[in-house]
C-alpha atoms as a PDB file:
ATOM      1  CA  UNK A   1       0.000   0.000   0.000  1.00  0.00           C
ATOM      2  CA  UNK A   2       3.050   2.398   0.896  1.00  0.00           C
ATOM      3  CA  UNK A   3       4.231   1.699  -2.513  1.00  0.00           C
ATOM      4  CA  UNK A   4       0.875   2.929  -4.186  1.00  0.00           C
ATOM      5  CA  UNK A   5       1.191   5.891  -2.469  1.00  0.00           C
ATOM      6  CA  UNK A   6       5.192   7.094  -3.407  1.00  0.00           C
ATOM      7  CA  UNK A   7       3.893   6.315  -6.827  1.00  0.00           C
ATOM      8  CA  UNK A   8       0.566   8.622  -6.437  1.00  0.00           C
ATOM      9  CA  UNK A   9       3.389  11.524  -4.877  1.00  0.00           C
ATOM     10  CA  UNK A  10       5.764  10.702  -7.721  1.00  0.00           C
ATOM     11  CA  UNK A  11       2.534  11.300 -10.860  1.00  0.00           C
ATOM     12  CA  UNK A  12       1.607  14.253  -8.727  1.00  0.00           C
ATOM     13  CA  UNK A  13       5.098  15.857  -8.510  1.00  0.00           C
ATOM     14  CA  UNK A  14       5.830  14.858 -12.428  1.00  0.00           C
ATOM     15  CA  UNK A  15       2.934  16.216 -13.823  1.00  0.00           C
ATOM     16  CA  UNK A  16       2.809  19.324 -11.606  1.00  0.00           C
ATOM     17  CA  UNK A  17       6.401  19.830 -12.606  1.00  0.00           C
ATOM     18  CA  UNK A  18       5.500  19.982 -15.944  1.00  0.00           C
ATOM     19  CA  UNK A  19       2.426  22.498 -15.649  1.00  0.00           C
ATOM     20  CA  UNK A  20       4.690  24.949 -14.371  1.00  0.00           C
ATOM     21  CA  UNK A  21       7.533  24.401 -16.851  1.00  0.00           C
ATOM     22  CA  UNK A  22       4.859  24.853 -19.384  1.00  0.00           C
ATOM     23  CA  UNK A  23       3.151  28.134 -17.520  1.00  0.00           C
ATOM     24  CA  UNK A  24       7.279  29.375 -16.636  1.00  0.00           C
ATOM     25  CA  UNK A  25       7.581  29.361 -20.578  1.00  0.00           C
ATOM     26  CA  UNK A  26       4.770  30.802 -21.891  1.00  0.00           C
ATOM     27  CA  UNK A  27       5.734  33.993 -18.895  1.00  0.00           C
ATOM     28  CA  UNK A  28       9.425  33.688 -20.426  1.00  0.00           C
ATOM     29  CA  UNK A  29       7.932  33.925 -24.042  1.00  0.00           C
ATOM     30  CA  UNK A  30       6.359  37.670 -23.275  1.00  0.00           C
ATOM     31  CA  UNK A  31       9.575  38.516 -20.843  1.00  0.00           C
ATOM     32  CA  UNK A  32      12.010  37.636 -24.121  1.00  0.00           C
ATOM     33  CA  UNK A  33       9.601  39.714 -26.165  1.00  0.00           C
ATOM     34  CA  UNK A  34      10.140  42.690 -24.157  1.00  0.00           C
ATOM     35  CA  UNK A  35      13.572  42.336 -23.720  1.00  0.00           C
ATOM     36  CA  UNK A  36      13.731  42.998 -27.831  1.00  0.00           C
ATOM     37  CA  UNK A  37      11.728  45.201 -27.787  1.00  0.00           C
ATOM     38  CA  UNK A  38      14.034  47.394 -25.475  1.00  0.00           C
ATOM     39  CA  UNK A  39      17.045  46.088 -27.302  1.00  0.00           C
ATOM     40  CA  UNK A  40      15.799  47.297 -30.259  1.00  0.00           C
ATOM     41  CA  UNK A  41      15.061  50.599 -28.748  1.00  0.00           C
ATOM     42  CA  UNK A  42      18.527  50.859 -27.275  1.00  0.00           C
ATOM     43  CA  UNK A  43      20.017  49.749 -31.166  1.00  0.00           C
ATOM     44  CA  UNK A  44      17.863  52.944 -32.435  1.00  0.00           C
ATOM     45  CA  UNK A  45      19.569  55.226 -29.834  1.00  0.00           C
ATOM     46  CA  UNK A  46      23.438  53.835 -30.495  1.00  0.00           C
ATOM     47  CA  UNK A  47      22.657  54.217 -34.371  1.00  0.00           C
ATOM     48  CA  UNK A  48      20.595  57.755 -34.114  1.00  0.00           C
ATOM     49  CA  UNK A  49      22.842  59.244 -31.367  1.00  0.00           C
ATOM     50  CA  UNK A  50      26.169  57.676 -31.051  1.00  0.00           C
ATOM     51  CA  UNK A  51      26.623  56.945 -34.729  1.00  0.00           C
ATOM     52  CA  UNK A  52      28.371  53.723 -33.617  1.00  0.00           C
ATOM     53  CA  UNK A  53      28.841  50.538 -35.907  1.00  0.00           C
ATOM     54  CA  UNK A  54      26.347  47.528 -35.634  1.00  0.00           C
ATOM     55  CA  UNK A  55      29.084  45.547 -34.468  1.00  0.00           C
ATOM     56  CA  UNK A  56      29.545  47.650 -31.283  1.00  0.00           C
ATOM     57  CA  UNK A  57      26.133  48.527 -30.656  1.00  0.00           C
ATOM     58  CA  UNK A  58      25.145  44.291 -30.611  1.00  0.00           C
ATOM     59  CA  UNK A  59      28.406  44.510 -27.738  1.00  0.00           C
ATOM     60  CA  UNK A  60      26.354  47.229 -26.475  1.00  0.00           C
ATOM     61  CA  UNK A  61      23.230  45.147 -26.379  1.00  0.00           C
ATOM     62  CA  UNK A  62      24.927  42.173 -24.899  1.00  0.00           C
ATOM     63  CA  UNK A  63      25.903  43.987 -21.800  1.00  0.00           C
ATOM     64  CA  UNK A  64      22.290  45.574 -21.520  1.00  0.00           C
ATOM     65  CA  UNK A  65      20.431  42.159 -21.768  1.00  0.00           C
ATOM     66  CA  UNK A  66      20.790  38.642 -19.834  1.00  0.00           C
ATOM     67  CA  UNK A  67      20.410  34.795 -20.351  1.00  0.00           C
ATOM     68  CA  UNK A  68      19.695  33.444 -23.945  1.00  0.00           C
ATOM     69  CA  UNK A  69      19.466  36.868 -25.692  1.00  0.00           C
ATOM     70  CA  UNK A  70      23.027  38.076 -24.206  1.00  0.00           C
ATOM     71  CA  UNK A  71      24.320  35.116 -25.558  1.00  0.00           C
ATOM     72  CA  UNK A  72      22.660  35.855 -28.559  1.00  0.00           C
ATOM     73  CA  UNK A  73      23.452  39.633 -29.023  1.00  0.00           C
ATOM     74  CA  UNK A  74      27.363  38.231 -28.093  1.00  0.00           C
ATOM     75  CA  UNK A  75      27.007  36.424 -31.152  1.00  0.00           C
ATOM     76  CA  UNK A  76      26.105  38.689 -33.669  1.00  0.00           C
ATOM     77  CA  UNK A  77      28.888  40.813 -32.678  1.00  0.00           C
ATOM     78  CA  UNK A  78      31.485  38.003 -32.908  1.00  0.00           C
ATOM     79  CA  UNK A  79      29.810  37.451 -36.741  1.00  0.00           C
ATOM     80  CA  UNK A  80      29.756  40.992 -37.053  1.00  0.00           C
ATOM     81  CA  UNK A  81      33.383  41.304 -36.378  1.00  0.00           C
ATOM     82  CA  UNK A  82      34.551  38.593 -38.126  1.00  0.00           C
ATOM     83  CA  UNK A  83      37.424  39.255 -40.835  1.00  0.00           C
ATOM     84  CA  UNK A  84      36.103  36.861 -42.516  1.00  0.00           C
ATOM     85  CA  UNK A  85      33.327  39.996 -43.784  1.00  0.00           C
ATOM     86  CA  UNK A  86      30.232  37.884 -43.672  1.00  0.00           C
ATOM     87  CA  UNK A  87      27.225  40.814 -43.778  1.00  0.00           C
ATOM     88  CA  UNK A  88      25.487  41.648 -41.081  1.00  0.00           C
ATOM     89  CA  UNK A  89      22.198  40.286 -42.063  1.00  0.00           C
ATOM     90  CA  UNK A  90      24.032  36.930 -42.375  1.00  0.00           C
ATOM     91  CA  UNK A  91      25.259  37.224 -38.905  1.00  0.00           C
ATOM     92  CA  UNK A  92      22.025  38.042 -37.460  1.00  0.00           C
ATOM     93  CA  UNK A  93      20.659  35.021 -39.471  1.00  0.00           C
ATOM     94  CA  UNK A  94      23.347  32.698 -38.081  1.00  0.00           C
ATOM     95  CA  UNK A  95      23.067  33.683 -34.546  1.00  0.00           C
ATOM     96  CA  UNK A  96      18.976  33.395 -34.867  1.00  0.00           C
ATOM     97  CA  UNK A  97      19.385  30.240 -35.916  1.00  0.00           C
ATOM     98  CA  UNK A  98      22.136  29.206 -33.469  1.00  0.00           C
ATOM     99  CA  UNK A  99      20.023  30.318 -30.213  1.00  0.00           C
ATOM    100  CA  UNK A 100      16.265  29.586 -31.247  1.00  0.00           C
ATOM    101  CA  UNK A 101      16.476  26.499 -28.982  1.00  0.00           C
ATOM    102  CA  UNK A 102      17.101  28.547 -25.989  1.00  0.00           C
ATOM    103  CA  UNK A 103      14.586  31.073 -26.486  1.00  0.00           C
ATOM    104  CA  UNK A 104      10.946  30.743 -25.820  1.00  0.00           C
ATOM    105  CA  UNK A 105       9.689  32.463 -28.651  1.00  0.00           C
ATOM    106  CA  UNK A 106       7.430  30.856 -31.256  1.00  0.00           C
ATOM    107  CA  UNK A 107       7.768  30.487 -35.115  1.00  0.00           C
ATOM    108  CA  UNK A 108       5.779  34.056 -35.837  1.00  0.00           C
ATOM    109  CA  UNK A 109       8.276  35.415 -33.257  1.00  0.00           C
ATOM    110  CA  UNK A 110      11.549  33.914 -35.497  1.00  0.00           C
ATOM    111  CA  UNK A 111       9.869  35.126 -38.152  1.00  0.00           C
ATOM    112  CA  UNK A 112       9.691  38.716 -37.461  1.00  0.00           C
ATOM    113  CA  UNK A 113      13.530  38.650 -35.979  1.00  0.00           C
ATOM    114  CA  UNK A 114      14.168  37.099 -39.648  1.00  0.00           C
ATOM    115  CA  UNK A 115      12.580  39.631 -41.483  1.00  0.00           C
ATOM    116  CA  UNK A 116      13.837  42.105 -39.512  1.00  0.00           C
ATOM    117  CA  UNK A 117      17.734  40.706 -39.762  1.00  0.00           C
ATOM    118  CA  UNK A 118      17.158  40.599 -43.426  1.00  0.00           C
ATOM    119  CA  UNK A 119      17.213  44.738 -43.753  1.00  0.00           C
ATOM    120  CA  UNK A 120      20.059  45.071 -41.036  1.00  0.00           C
ATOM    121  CA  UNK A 121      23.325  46.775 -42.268  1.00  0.00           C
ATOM    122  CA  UNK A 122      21.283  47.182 -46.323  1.00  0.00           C
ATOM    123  CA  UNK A 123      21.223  50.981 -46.033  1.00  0.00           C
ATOM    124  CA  UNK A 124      21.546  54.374 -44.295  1.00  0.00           C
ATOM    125  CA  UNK A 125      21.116  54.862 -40.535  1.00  0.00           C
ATOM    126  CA  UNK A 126      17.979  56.018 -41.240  1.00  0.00           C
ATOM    127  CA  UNK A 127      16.758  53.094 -42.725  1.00  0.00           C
ATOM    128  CA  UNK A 128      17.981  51.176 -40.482  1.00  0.00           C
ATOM    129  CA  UNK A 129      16.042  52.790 -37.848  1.00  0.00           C
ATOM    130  CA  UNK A 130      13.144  53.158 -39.843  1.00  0.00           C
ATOM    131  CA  UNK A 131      13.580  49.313 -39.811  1.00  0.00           C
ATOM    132  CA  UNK A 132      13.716  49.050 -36.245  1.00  0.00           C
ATOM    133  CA  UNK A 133      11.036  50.822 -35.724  1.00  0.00           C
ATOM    134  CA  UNK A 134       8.708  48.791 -37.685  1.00  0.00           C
ATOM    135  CA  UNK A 135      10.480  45.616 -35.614  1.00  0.00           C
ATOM    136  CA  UNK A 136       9.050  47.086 -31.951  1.00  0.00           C
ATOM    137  CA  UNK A 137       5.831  47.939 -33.710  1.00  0.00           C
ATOM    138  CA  UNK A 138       5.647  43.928 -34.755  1.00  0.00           C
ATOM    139  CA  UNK A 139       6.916  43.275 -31.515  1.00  0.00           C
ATOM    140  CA  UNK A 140       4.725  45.030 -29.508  1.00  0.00           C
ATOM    141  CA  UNK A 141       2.068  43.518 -31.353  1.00  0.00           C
ATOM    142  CA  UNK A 142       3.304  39.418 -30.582  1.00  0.00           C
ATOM    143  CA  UNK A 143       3.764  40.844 -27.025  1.00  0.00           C
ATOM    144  CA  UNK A 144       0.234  41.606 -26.388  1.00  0.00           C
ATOM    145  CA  UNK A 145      -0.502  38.334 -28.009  1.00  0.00           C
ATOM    146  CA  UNK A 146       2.230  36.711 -25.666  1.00  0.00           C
ATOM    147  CA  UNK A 147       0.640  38.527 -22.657  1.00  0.00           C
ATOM    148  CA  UNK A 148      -2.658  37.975 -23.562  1.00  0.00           C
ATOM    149  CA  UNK A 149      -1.459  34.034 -23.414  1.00  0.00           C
ATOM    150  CA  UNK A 150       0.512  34.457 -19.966  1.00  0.00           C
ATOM    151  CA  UNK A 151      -2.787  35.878 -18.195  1.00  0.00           C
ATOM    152  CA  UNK A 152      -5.059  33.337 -19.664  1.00  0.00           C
ATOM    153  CA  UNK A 153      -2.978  30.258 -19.499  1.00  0.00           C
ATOM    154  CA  UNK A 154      -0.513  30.617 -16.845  1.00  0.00           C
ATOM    155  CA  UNK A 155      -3.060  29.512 -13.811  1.00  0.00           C
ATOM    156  CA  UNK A 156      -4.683  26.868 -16.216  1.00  0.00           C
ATOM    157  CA  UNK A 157      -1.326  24.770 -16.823  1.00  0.00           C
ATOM    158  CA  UNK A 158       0.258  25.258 -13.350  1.00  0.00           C
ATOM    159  CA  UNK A 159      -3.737  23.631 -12.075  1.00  0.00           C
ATOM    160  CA  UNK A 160      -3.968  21.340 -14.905  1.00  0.00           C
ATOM    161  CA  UNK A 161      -0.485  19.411 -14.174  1.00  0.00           C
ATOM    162  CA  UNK A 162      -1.788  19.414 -10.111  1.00  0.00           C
ATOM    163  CA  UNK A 163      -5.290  17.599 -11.356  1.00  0.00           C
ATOM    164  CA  UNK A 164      -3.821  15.773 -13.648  1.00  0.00           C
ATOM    165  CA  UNK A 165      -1.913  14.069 -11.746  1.00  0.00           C
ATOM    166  CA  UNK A 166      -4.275  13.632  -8.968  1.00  0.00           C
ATOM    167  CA  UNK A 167      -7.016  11.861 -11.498  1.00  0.00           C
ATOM    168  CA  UNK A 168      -4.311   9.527 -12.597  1.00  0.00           C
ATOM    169  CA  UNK A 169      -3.979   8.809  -9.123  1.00  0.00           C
ATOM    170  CA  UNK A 170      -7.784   8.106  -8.089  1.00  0.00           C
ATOM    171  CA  UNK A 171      -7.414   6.320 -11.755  1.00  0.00           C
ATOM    172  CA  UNK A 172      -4.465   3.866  -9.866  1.00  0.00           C
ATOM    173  CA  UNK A 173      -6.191   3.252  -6.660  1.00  0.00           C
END
């Protein structure tokens, strides 16, 4: 009988343990979203202001950010800065593609980094922040989706693992 009930506390712990990894990344998907988004708006001051190259304002970015997207923003300014002379678009495409496993973003999320990596170092600085300004617009726009997400689902998934596991359990016994 004690054995039936270490293996109802083990299905309870598992499946609660993975409600709230599920509800931790759907908060970390909107908290990643933001962090671009102010990323992006410290890129627009470095170029606008500062007139400094991409390479040093990603540096720049990497010391204003943590976690996945540091790593990420360390990247880009490695590719950047290669002698090699791969473009800057390229970099940001390599690095994207390098880190998507460690962040929480979705596919429409990629997408819009992408896009916006695709126009990145192709013109004048005011293009380029003309083209960052349409990426916090887009931004904004998957982080009210992202939010919108967090508030609804967050609760639902940390109960649902609980329950879950506790119907498996009256299931057992």
């Amino acid at each position: 009988m004690i054995f039936k009930w270490m293996g109802c506390v083990a299905i309870v712990s598992a499946t609660t343990a993975l409600g709230f990894g599920k509800s931790r990344e759907i908060k970390r998907r909107a908290e990643e979203l933001e962090t671009f988004i102010n990323a992006a708006s410290l890129l627009c001051n470095e170029l606008r202001f500062t007139r400094t190259t991409l390479g040093k304002a990603f540096e720049k970015l990497a010391t204003h950010t943590c976690g996945e997207i540091k790593r990420f923003f360390d990247t880009v300014s490695v590719y950047v800065d290669d002698p090699d002379g791969i473009t800057v678009a390229k970099a940001w495409e390599r690095a994207l593609e390098e880190h998507k496993s460690g962040l929480a973003l979705n596919r429409e999320d990629m997408k819009t980094l992408q896009e916006f990596g695709m126009v990145l170092g192709s013109g004048d600085v005011e293009g380029q922040i003309s083209g960052i300004s349409s990426l916090q617009e887009r931004l904004a726009i998957h982080l009210a989706d992202a939010e919108e997400k967090r508030d609804k689902n967050q609760r639902l998934f940390t109960s649902l693992g609980i329950y879950t596991g506790l119907l498996i359990c009256i299931l057992l016994i």
